[in-house]
Protein backbone atom coordinates (compact mmCIF):
# COMPACT_ATOMS: atom_id res chain seq x y z
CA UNK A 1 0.00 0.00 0.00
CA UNK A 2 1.45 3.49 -1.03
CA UNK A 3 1.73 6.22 1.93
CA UNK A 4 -0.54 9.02 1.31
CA UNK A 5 0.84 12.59 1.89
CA UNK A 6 -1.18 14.31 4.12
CA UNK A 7 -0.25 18.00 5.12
CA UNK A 8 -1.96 19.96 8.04
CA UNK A 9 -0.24 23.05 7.53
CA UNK A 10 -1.81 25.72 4.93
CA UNK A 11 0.26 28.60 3.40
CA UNK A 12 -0.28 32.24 4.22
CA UNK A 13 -3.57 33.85 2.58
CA UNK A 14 -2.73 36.04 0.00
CA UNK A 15 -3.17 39.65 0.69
CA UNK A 16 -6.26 41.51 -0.96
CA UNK A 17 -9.35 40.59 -2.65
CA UNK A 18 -7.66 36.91 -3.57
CA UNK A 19 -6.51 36.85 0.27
CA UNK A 20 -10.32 37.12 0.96
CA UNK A 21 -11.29 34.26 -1.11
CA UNK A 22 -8.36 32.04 0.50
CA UNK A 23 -9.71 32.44 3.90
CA UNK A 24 -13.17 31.88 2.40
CA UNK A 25 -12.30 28.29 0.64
CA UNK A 26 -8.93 27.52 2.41
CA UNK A 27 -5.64 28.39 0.71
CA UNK A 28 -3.27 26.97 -1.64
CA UNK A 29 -6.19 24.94 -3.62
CA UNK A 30 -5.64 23.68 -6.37
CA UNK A 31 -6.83 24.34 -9.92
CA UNK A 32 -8.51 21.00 -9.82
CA UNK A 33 -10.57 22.04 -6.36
CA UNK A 34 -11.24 26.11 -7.99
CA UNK A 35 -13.07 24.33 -11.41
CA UNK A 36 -15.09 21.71 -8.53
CA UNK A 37 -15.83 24.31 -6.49
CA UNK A 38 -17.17 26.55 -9.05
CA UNK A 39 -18.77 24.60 -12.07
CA UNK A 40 -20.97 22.94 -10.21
CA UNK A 41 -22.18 26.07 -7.92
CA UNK A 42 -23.04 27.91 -10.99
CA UNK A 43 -24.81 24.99 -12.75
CA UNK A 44 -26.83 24.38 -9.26
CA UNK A 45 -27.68 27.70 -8.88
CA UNK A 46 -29.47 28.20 -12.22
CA UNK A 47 -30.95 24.90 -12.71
CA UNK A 48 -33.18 25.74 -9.61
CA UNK A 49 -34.89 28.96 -10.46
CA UNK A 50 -34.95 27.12 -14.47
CA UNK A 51 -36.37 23.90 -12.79
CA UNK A 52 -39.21 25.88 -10.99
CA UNK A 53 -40.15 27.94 -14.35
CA UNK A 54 -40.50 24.72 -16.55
CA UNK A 55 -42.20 22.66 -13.71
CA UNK A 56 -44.61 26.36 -13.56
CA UNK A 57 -44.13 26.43 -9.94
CA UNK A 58 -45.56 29.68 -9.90
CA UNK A 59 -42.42 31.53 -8.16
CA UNK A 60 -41.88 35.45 -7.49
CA UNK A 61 -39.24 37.03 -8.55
CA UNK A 62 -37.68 36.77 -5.43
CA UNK A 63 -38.65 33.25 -4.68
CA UNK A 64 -36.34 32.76 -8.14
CA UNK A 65 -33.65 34.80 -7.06
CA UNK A 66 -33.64 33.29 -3.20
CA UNK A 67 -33.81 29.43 -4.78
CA UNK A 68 -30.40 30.26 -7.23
CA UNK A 69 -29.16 32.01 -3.82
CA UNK A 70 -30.01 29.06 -1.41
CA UNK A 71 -28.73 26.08 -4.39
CA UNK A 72 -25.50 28.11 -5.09
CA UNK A 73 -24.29 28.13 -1.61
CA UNK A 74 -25.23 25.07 -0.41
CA UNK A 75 -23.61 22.85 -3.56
CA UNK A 76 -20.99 25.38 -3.55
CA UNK A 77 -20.54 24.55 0.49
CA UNK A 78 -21.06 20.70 0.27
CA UNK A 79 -17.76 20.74 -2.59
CA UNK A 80 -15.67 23.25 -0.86
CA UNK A 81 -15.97 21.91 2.11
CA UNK A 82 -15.04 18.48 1.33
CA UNK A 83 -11.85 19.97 -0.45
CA UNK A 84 -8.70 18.70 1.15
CA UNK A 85 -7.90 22.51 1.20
CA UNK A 86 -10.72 23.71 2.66
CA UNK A 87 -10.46 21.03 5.46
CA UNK A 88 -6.75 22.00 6.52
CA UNK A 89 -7.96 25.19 7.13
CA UNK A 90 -10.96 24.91 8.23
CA UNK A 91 -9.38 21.82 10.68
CA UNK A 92 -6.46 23.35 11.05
CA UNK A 93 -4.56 23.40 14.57
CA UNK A 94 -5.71 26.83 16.23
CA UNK A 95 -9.21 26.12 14.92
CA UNK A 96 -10.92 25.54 18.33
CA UNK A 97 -14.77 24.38 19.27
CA UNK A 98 -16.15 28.24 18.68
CA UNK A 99 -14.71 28.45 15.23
CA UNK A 100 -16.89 25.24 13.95
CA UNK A 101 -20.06 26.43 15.85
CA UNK A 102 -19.53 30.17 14.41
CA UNK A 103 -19.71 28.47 10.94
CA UNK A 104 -22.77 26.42 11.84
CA UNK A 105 -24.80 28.85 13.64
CA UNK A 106 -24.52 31.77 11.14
CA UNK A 107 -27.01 29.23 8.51
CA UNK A 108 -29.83 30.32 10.42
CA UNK A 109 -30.75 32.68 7.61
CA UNK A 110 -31.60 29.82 5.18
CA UNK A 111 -34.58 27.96 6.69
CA UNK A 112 -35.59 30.78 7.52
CA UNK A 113 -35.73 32.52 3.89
CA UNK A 114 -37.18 28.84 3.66
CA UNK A 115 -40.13 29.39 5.82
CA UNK A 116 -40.72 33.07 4.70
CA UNK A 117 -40.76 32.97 1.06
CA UNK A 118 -42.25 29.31 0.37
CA UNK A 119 -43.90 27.81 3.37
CA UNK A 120 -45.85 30.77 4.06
CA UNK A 121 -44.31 31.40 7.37
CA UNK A 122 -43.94 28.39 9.50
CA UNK A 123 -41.65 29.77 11.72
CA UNK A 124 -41.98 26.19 14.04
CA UNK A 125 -40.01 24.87 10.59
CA UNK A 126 -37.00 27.19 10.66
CA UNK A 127 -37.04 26.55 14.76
CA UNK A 128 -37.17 22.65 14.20
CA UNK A 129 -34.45 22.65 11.19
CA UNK A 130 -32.16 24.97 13.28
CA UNK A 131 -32.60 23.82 16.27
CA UNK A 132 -31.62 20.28 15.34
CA UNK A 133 -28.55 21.42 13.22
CA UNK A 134 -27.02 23.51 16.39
CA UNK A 135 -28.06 20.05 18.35
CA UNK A 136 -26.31 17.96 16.54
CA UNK A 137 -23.48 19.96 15.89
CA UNK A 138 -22.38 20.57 19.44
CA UNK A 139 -22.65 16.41 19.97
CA UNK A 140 -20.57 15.77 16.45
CA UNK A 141 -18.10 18.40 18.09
CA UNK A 142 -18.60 16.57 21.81
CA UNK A 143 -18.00 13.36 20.72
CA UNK A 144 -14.11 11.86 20.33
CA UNK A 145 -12.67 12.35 17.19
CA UNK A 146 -12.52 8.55 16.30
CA UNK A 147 -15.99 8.74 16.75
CA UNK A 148 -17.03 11.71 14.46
CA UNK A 149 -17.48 10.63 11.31
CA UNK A 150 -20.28 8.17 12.32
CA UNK A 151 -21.27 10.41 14.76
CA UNK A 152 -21.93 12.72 12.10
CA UNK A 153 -23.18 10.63 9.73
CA UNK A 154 -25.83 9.11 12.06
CA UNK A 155 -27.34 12.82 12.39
CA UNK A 156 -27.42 13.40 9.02
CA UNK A 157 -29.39 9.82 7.90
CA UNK A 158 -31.15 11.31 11.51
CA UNK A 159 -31.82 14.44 9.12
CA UNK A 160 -33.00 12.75 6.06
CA UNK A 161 -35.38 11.19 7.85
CA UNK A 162 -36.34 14.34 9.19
CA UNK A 163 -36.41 15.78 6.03
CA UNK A 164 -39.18 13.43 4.44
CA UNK A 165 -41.00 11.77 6.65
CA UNK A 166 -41.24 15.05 9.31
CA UNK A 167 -41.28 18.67 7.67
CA UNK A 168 -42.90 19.76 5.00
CA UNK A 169 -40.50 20.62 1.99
CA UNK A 170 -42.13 23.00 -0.73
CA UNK A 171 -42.33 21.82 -4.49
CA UNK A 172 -39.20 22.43 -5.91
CA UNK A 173 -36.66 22.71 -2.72
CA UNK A 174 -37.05 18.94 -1.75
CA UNK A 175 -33.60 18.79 -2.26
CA UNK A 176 -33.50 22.00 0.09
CA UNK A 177 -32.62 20.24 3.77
CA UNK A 178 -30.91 17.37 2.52
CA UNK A 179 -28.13 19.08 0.74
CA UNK A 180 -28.20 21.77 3.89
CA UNK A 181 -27.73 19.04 6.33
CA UNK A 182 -24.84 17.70 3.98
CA UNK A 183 -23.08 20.60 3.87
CA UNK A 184 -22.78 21.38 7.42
CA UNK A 185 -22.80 18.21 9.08
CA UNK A 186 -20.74 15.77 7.15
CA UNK A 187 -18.85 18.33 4.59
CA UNK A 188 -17.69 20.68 6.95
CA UNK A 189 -17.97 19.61 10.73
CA UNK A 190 -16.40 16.10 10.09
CA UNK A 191 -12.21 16.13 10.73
CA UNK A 192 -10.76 14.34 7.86
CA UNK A 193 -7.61 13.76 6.75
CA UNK A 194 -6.38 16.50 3.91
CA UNK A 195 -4.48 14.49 1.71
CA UNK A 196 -2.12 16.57 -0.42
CA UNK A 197 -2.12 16.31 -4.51
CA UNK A 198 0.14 13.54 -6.32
């Protein structure tokens, strides 16, 4: 079996607007990781507003704009976050507890854009999704690291379920909490190793 190189260390963000976008995704990715990271965050984001005009969903304007919004970040944030770029930095040494539960807790906007715009207002939804997501990331965090990935991957099959067989999920986002779920539990809370290119 060959040894894998893995490398915890990322390089220095560059300065300025490109310095921004390393501490965004991680630094030092690779071309490879920039064309995963954006091809299929563009192509998500306007296949959902186009998926909801041909199926005549009946959107606004805004329910358009929020749905390319809410699909760009969240494929965007599933593949960046899996990056082995994005998880040195993200896992890197001086990240502590706070960091990961910063990162979490600031999604709070999206069921609730959720609730607003296309479930009429069913605030107990946006308190059920969140709620859950901040529960299970504190016990993902909790638990020891050998344990994590299972950990994590029990909440999230924990979230599917939630998903379809609980909460309602409006024509046209039922890929809405699934792919949430997947970014932030599995694609960004779970430690894994980042194994450095060939």
């Amino acid at each position: 079996m060959n040894e894998r190189a893995v490398n915890w260390s990322p390089p220095q963000p560059r300065t300025g607007m490109a310095g921004a976008w390393d501490k965004f995704v991680g630094p030092g990715a690779t071309d490879a990781e920039q064309w995963l990271m954006l091809i299929p965050t563009v192509i998500a984001g306007i296949a959902a507003p186009v998926y909801a005009i041909y199926a005549d969903l009946g959107w606004s304007t805004m329910q358009l704009l929020v749905a390319a919004l809410l699909a760009f970040d969240l494929v965007g944030g599933v593949i960046t976050n899996a990056t082995a770029t994005a998880k040195r930095w993200y896992h890197r040494p001086e990240a502590i507890l706070w960091d990961h539960l910063q990162f979490v807790a600031v999604h709070f906007l999206h069921p609730l854009l959720v609730a607003w715009l296309f479930l009429g207002g069913d605030w107990a939804y946006a308190a059920v999704v969140y709620g859950y997501l901040m529960l299970a990331t504190v016990l993902i965090l909790k638990v020891p690291l050998y344990l994590q990935r299972p950990f994590a991957y029990t909440f999230y099959l924990l979230a599917l379920l939630l998903a379809f067989y609980v909460l309602p999920h409006p024509p046209g986002l039922e890929w809405f909490l699934p792919v949430f779920y997947l970014k932030l539990l599995i694609a960004h809370l779970v430690t894994e190793a980042p194994f450095a290119p060939e």
